[in-house]
N, C-alpha and C. Protein backbone atom coordinates (compact mmCIF):
# COMPACT_ATOMS: atom_id res chain seq x y z
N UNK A 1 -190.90 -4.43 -27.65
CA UNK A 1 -190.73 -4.31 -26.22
C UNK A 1 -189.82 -5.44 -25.78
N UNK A 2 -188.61 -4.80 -25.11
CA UNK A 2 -187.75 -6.41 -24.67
C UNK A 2 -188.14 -6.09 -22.59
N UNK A 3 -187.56 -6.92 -22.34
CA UNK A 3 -187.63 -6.94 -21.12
C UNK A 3 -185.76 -7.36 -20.45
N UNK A 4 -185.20 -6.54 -20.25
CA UNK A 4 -183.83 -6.17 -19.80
C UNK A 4 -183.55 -6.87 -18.32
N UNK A 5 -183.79 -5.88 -17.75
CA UNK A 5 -183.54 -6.18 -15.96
C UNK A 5 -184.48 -7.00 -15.48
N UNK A 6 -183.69 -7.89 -15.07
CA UNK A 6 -184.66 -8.77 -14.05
C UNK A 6 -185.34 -8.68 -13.39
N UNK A 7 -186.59 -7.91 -13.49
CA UNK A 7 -187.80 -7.25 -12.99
C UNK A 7 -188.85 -7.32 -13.61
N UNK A 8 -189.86 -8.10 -12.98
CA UNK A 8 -191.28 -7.98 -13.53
C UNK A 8 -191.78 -6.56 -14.02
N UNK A 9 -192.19 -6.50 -15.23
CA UNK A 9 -193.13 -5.25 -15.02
C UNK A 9 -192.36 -4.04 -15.48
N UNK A 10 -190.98 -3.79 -16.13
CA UNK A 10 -190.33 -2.80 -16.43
C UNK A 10 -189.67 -3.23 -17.82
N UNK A 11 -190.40 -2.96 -18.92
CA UNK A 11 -190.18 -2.71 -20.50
C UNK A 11 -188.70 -1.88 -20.66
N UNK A 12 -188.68 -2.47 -21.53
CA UNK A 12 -187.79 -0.89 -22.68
C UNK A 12 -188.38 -1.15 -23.82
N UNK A 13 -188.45 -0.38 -24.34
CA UNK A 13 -188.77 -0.62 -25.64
C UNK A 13 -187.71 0.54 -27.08
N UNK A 14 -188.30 -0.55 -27.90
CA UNK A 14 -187.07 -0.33 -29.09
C UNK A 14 -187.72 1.38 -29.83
N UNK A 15 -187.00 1.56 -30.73
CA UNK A 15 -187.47 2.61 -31.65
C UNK A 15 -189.03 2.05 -32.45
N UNK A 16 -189.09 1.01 -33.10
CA UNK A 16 -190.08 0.91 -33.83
C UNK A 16 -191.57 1.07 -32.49
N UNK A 17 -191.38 0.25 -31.22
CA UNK A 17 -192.28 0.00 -30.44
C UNK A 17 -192.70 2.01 -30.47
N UNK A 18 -192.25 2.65 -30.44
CA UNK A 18 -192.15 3.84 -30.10
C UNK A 18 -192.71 4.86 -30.88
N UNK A 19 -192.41 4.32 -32.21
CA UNK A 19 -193.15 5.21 -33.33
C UNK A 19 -194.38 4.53 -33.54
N UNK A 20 -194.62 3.18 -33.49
CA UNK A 20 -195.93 2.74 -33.16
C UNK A 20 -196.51 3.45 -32.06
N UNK A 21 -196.39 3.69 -30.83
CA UNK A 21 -196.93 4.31 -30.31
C UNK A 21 -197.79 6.01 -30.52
N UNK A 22 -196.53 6.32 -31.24
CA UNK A 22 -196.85 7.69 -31.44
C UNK A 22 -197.92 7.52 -32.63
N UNK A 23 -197.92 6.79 -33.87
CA UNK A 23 -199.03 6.55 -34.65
C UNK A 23 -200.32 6.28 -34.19
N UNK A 24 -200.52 5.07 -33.06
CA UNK A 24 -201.48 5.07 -32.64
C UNK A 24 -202.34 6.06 -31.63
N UNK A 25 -201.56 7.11 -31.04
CA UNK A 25 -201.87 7.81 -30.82
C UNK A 25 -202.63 9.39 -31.48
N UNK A 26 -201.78 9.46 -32.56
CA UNK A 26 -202.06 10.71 -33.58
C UNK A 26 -203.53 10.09 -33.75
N UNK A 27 -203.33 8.78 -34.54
CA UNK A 27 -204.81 8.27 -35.00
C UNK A 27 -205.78 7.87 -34.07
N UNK A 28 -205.71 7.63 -33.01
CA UNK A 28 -206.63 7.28 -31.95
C UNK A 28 -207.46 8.96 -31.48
N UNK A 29 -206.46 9.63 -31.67
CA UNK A 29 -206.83 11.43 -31.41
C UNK A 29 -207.16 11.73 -32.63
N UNK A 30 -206.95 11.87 -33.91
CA UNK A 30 -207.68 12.49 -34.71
C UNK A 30 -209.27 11.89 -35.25
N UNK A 31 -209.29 10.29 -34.93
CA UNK A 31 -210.71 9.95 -35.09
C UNK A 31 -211.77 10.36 -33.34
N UNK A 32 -211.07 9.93 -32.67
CA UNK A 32 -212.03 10.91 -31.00
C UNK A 32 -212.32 12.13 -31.89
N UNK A 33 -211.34 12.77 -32.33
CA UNK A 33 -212.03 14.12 -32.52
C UNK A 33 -213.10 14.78 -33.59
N UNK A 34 -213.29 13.31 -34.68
CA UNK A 34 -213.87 13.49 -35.79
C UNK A 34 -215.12 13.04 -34.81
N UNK A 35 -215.12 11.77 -33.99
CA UNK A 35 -216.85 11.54 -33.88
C UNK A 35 -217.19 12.31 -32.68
N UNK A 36 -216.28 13.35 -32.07
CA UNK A 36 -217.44 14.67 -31.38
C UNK A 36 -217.65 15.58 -32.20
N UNK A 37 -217.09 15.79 -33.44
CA UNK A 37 -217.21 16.66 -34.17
C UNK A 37 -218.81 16.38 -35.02
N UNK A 38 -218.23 14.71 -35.14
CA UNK A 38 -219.72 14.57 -35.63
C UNK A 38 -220.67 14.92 -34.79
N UNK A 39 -220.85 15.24 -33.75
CA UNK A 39 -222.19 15.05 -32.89
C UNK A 39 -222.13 16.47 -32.35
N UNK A 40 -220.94 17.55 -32.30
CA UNK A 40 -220.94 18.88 -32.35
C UNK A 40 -219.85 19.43 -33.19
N UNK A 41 -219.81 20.29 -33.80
CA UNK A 41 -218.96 21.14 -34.02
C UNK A 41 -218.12 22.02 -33.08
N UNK A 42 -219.07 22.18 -32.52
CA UNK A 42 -218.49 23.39 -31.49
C UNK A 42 -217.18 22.61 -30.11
N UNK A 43 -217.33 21.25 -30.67
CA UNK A 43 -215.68 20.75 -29.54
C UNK A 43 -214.68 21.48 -29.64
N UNK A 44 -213.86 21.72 -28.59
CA UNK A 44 -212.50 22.43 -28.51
C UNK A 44 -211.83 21.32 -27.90
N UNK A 45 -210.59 21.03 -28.30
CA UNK A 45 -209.92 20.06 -28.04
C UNK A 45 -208.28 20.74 -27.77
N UNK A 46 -208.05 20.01 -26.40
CA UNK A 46 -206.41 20.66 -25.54
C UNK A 46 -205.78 19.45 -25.17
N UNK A 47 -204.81 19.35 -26.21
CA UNK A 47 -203.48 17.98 -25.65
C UNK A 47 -202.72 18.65 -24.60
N UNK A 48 -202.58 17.83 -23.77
CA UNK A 48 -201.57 17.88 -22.62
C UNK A 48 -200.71 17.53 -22.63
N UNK A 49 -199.72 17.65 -21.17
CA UNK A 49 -199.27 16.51 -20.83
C UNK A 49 -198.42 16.25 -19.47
N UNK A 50 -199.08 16.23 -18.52
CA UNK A 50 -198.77 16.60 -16.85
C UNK A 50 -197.42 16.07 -16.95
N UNK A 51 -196.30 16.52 -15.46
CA UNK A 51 -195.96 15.93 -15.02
C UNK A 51 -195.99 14.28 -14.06
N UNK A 52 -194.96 13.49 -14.30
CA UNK A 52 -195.12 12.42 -13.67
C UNK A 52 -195.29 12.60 -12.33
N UNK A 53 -194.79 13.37 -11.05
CA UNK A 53 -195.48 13.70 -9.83
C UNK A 53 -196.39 14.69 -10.33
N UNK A 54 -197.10 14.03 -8.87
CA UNK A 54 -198.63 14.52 -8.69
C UNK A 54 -198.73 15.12 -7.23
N UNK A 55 -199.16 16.04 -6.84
CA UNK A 55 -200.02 16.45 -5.07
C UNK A 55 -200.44 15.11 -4.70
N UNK A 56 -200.21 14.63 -3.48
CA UNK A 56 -200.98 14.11 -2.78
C UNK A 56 -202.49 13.97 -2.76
N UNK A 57 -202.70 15.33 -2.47
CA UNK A 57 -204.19 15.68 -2.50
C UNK A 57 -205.46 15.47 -3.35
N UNK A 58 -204.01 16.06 -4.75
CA UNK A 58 -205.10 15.67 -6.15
C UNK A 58 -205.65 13.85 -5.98
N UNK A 59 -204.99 12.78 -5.75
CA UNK A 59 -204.94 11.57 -6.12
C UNK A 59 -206.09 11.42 -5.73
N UNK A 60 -206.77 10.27 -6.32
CA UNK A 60 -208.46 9.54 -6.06
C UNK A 60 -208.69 9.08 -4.96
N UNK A 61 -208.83 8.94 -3.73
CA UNK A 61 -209.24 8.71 -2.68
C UNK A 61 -209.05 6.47 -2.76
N UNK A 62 -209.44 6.40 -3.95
CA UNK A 62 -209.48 4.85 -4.28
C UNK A 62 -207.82 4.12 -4.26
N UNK A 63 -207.38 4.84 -4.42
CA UNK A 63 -205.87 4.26 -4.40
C UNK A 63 -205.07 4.64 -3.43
N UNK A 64 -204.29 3.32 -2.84
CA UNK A 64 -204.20 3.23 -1.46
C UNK A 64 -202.48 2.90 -1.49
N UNK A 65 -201.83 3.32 -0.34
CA UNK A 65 -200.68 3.35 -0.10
C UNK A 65 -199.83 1.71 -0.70
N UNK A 66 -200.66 0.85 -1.20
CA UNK A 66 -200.11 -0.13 -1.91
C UNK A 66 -200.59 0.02 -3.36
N UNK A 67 -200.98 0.67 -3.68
CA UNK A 67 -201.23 0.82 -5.05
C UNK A 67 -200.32 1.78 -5.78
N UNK A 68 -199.38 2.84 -5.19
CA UNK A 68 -198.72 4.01 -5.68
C UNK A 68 -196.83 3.74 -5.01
N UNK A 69 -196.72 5.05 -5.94
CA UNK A 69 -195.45 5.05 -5.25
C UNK A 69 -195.40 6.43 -4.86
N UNK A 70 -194.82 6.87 -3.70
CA UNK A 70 -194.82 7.92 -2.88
C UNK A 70 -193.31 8.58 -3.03
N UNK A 71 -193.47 9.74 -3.27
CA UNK A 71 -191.96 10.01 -3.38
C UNK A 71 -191.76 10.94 -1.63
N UNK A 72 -192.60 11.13 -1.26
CA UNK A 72 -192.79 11.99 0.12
C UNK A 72 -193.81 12.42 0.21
N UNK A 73 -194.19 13.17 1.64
CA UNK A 73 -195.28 13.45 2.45
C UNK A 73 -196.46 14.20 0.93
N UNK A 74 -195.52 14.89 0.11
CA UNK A 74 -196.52 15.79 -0.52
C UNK A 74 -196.41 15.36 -2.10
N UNK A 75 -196.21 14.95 -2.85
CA UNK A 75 -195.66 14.03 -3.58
C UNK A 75 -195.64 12.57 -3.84
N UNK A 76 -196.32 12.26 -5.03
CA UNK A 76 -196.47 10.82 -5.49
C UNK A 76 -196.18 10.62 -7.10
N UNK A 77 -195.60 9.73 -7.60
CA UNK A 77 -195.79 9.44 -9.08
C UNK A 77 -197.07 8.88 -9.71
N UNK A 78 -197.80 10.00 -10.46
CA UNK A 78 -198.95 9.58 -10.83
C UNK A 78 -199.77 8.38 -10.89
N UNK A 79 -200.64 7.67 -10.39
CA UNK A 79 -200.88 6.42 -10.79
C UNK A 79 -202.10 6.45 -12.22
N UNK A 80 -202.30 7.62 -12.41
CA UNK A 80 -203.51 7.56 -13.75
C UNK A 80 -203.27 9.15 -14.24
N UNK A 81 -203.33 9.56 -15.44
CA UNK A 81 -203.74 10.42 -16.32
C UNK A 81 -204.50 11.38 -15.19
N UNK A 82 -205.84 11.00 -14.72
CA UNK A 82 -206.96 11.86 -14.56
C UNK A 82 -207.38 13.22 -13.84
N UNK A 83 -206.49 12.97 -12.76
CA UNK A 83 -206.41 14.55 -12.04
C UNK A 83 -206.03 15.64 -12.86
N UNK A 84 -205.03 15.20 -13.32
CA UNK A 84 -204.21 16.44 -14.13
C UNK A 84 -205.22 16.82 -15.24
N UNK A 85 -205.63 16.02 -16.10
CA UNK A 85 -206.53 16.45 -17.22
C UNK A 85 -207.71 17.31 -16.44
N UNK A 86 -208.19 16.84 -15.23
CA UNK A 86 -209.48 17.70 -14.68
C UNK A 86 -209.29 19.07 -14.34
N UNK A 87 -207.80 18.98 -13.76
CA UNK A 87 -207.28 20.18 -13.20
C UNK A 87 -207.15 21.49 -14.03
N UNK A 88 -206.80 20.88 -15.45
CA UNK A 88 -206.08 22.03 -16.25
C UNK A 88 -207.64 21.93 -17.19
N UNK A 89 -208.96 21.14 -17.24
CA UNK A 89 -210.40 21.75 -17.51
C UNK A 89 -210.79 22.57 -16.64
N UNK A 90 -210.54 22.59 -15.42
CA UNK A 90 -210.92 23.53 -14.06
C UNK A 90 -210.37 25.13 -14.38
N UNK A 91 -209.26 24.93 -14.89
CA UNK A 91 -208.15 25.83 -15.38
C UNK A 91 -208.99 26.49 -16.16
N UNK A 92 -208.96 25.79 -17.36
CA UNK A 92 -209.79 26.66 -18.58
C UNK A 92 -210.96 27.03 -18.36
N UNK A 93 -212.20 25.93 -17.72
CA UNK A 93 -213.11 26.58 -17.70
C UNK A 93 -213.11 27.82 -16.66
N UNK A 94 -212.26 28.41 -15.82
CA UNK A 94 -212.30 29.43 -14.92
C UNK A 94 -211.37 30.68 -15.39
N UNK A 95 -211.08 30.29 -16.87
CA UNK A 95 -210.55 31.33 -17.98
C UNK A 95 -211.65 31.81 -18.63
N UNK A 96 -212.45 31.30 -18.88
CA UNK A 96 -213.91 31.45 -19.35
C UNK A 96 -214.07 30.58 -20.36
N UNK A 97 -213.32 29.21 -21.16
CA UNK A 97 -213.59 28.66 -22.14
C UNK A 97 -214.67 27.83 -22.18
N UNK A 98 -215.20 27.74 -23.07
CA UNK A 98 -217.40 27.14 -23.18
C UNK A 98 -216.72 25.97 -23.25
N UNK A 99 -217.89 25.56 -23.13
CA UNK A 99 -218.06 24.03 -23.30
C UNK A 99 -218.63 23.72 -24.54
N UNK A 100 -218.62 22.45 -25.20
CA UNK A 100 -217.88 21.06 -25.00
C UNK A 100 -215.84 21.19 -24.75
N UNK A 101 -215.78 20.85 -24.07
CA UNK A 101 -214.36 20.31 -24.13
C UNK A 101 -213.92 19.32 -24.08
N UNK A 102 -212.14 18.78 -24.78
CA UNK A 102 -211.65 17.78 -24.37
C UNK A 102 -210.27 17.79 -24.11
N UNK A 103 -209.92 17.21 -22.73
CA UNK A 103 -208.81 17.23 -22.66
C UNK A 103 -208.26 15.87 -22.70
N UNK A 104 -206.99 16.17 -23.83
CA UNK A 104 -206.35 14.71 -23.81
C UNK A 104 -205.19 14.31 -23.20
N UNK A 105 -204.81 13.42 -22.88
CA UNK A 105 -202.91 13.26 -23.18
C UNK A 105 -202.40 11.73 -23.09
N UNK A 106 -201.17 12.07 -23.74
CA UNK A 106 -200.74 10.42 -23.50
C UNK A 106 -199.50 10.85 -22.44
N UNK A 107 -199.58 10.12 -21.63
CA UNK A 107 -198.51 10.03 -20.49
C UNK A 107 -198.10 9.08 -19.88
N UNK A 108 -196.96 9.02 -19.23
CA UNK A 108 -196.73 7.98 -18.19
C UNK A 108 -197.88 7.75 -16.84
N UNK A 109 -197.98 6.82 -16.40
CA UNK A 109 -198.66 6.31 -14.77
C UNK A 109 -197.44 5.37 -14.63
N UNK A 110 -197.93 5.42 -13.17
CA UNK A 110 -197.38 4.61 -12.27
C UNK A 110 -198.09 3.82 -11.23
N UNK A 111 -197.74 2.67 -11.01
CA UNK A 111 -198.56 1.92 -10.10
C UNK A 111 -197.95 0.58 -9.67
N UNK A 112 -198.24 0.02 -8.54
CA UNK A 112 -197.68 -0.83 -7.94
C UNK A 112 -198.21 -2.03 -8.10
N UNK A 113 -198.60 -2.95 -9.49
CA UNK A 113 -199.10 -3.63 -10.35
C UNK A 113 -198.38 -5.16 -9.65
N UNK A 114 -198.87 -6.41 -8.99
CA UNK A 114 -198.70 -7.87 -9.08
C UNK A 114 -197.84 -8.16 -10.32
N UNK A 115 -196.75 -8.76 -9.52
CA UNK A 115 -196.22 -9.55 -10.54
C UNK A 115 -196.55 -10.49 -11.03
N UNK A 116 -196.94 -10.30 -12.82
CA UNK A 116 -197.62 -11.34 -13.43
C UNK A 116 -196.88 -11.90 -14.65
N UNK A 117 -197.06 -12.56 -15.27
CA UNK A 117 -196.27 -13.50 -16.45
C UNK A 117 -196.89 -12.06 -17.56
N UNK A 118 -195.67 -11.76 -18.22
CA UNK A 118 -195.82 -10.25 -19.01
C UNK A 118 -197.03 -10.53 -20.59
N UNK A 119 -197.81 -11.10 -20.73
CA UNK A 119 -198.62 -11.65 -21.59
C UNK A 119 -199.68 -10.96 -20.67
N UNK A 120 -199.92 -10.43 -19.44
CA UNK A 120 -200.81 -10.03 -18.86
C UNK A 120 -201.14 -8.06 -19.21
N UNK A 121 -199.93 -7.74 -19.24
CA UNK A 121 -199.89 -5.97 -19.12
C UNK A 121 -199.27 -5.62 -18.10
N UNK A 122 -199.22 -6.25 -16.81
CA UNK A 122 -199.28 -5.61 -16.17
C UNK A 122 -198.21 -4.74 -15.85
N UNK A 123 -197.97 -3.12 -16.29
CA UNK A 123 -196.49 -2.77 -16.29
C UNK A 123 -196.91 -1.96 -14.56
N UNK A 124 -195.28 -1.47 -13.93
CA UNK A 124 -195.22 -0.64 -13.10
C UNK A 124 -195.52 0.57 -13.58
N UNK A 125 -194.56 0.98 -14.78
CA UNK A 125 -194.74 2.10 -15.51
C UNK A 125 -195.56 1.90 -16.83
N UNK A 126 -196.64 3.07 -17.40
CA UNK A 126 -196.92 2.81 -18.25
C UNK A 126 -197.12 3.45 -18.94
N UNK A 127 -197.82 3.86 -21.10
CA UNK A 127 -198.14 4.85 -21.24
C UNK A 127 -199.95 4.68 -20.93
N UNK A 128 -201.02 5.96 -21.24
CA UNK A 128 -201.80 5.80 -20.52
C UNK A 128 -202.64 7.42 -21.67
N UNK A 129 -203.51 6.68 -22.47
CA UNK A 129 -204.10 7.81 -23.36
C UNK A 129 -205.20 8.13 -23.16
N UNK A 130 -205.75 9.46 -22.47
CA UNK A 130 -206.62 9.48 -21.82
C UNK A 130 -207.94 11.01 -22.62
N UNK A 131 -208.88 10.63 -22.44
CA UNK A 131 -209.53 11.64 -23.54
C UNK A 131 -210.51 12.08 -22.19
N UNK A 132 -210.75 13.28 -21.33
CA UNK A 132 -211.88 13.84 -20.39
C UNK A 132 -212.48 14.80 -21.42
N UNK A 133 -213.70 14.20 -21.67
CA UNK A 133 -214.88 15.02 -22.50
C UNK A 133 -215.92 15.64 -21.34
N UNK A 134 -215.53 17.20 -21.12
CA UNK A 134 -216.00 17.83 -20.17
C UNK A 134 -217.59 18.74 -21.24
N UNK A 135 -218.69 18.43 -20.47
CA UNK A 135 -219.80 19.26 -21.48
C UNK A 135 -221.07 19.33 -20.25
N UNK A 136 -221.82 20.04 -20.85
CA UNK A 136 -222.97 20.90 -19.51
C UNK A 136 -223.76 19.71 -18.90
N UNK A 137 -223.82 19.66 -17.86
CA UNK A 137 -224.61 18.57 -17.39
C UNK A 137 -226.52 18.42 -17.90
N UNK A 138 -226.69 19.87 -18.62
CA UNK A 138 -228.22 19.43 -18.27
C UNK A 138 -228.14 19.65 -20.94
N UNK A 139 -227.03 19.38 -21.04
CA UNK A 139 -227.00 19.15 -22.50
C UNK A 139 -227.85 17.95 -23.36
N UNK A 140 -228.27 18.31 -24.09
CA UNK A 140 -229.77 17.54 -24.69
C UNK A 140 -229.07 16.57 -25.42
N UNK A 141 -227.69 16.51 -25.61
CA UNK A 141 -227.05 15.18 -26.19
C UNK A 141 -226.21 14.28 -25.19
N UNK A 142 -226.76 13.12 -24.85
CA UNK A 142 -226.08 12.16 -24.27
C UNK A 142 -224.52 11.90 -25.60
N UNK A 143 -223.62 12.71 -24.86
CA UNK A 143 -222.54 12.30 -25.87
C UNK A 143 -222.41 10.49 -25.83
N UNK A 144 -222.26 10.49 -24.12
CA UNK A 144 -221.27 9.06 -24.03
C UNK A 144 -222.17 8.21 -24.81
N UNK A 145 -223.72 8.01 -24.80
CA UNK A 145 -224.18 7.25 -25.68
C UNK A 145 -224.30 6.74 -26.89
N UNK A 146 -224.29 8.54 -27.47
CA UNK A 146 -224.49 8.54 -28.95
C UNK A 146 -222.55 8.25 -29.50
N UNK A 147 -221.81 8.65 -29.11
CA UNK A 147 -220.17 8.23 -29.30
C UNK A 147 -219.65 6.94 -29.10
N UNK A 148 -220.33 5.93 -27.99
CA UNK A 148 -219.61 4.88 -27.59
C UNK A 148 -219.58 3.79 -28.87
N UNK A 149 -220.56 3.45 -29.47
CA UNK A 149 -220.73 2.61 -30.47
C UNK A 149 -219.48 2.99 -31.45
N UNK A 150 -219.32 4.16 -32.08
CA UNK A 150 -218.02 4.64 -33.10
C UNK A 150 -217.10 4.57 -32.34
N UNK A 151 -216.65 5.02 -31.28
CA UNK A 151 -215.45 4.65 -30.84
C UNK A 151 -215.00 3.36 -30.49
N UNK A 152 -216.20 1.89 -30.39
CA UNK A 152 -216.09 0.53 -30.07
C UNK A 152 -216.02 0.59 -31.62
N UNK A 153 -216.10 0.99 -32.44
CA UNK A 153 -215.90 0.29 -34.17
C UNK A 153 -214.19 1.15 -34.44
N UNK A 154 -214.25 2.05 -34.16
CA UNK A 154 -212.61 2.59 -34.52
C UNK A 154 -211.86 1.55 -33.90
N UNK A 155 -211.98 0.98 -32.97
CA UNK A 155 -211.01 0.62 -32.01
C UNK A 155 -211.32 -0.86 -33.11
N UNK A 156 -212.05 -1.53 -33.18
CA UNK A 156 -212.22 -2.83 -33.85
C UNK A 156 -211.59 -2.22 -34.73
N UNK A 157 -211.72 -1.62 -35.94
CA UNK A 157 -211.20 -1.38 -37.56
C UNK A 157 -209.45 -1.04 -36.96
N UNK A 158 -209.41 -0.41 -36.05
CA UNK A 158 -208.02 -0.48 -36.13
C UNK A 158 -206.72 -1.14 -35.57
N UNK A 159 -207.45 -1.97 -34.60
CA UNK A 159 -206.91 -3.31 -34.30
C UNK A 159 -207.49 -4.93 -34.76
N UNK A 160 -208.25 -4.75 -35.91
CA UNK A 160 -208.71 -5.58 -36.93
C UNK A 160 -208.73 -6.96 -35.27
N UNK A 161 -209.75 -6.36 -34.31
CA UNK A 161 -210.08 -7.28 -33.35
C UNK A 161 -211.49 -7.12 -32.81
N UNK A 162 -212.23 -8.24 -32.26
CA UNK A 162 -213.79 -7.49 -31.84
C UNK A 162 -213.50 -6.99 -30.62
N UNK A 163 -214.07 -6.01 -30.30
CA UNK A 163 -214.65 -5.31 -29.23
C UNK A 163 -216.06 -5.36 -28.95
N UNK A 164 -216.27 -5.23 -27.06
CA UNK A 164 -217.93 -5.22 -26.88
C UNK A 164 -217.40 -4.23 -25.72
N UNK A 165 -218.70 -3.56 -25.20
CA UNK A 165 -219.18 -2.55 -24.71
C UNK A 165 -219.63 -2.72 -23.47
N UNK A 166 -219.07 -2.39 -22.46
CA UNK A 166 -220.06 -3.44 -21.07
C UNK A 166 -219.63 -1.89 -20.11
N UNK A 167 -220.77 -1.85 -19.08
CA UNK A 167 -220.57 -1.40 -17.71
C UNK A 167 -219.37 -1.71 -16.59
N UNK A 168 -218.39 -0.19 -16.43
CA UNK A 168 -217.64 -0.24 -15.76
C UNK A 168 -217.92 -1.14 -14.43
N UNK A 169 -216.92 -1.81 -13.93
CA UNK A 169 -217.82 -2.26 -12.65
C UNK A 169 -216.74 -1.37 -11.59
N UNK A 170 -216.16 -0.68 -12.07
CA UNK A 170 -215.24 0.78 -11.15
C UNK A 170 -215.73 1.45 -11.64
N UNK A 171 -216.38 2.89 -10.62
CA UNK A 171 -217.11 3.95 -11.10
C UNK A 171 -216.23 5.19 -9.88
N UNK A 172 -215.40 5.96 -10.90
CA UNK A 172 -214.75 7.07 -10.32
C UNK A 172 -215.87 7.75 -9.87
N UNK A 173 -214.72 8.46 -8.73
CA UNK A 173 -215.15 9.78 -7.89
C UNK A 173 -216.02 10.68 -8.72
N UNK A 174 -215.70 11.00 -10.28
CA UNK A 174 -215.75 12.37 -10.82
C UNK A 174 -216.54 11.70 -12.52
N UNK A 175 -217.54 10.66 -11.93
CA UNK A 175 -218.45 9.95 -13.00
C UNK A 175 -219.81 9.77 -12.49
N UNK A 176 -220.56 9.90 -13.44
CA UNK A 176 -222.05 9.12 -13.13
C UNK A 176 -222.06 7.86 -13.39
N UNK A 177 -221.28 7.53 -14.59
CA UNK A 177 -221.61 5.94 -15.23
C UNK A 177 -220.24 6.24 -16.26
N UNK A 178 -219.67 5.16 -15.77
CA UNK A 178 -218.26 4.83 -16.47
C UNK A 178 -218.67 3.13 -17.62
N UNK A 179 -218.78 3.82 -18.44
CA UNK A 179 -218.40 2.25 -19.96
C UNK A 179 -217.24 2.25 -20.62
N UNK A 180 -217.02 0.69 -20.36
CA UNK A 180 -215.73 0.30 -20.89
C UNK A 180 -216.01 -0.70 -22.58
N UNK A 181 -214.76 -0.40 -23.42
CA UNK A 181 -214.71 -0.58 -24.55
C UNK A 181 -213.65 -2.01 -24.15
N UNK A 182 -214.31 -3.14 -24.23
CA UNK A 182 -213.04 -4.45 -23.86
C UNK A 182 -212.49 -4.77 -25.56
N UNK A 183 -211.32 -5.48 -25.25
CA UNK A 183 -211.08 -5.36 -27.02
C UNK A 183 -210.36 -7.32 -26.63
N UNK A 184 -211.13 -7.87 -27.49
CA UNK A 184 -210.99 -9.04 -27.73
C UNK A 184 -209.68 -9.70 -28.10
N UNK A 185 -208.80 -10.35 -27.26
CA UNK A 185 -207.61 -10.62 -27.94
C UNK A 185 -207.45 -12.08 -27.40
């Protein structure tokens, strides 16, 4: 990743940064999909991959005219993955597809991120790999429970870093209980 234009917060990145990406992605998606598999068989799994504008409408109620960028009245550049993945489960499940599902994708966001010393993250643009594990609400397996532990050890084994497990202290619109996987660096 170099940093070009004299602007906080706007990468380029080289070829290698890029195929790293795409590796960690293949592999970040084919183990998600081994430990629901472990805990069902019956997962169906749909990669995406929205457009960078978004509806107005769709956006989270939580993010506020300084947090986004607006391209007009009806129209914004995504600031997260998440609408779109819900939208196109809304989609399927009103095709008739059962449940468990997952919808994934890696995509761009956008967001109107503090300029910080780049050792922080904080990009304007970013990529953004997002897994919505849609399944019946009254289902006798707590996935997020029985999954979170393997997915906090994939993520350690494959960034040979510790990770711990703690309570979102942001809890979306479209959650009961959001846990975050922090990764020790």
């Amino acid at each position: 990743m170099e940093f070009i234009y004299n602007y906080n917060g706007l990468p380029f990145y080289t070829e290698e940064d890029i195929l790293k990406r795409n590796y960690y992605i293949d592999i970040i998606s084919n183990n998600i999909k081994s430990i629901l598999h472990k805990q069902n068989k019956a997962w169906q799994f749909y990669r995406i991959e929205s457009c960078n504008l978004i509806p107005r409408e769709l956006i989270n109620a939580n993010y506020t005219t300084e947090d986004m960028y607006f391209i007009n009245n009806e129209l914004a550049l995504k600031p997260e993955t998440t609408p779109a993945s819900y939208y196109y489960a809304h989609h399927l499940i009103n095709n008739q597809t059962s449940l468990p599902l997952c919808i994934y994708q890696a995509s761009k966001s956008f967001r109107k991120e503090t300029d910080q010393p780049t050792k922080h993250c904080r990009f304007k643009e970013f990529y953004q790999l997002e897994f919505q594990c849609i399944y019946s609400s009254d289902t006798k397996n707590d996935y997020q429970e029985n999954t979170i532990n393997d997915i906090a050890e994939m993520f350690k084994s494959l960034l040979n870093l510790n990770t711990r497990i703690v309570l979102s202290d942001r809890l979306p619109s479209y959650s009961k209980k959001t846990i975050d996987i922090e990764i020790w660096n």
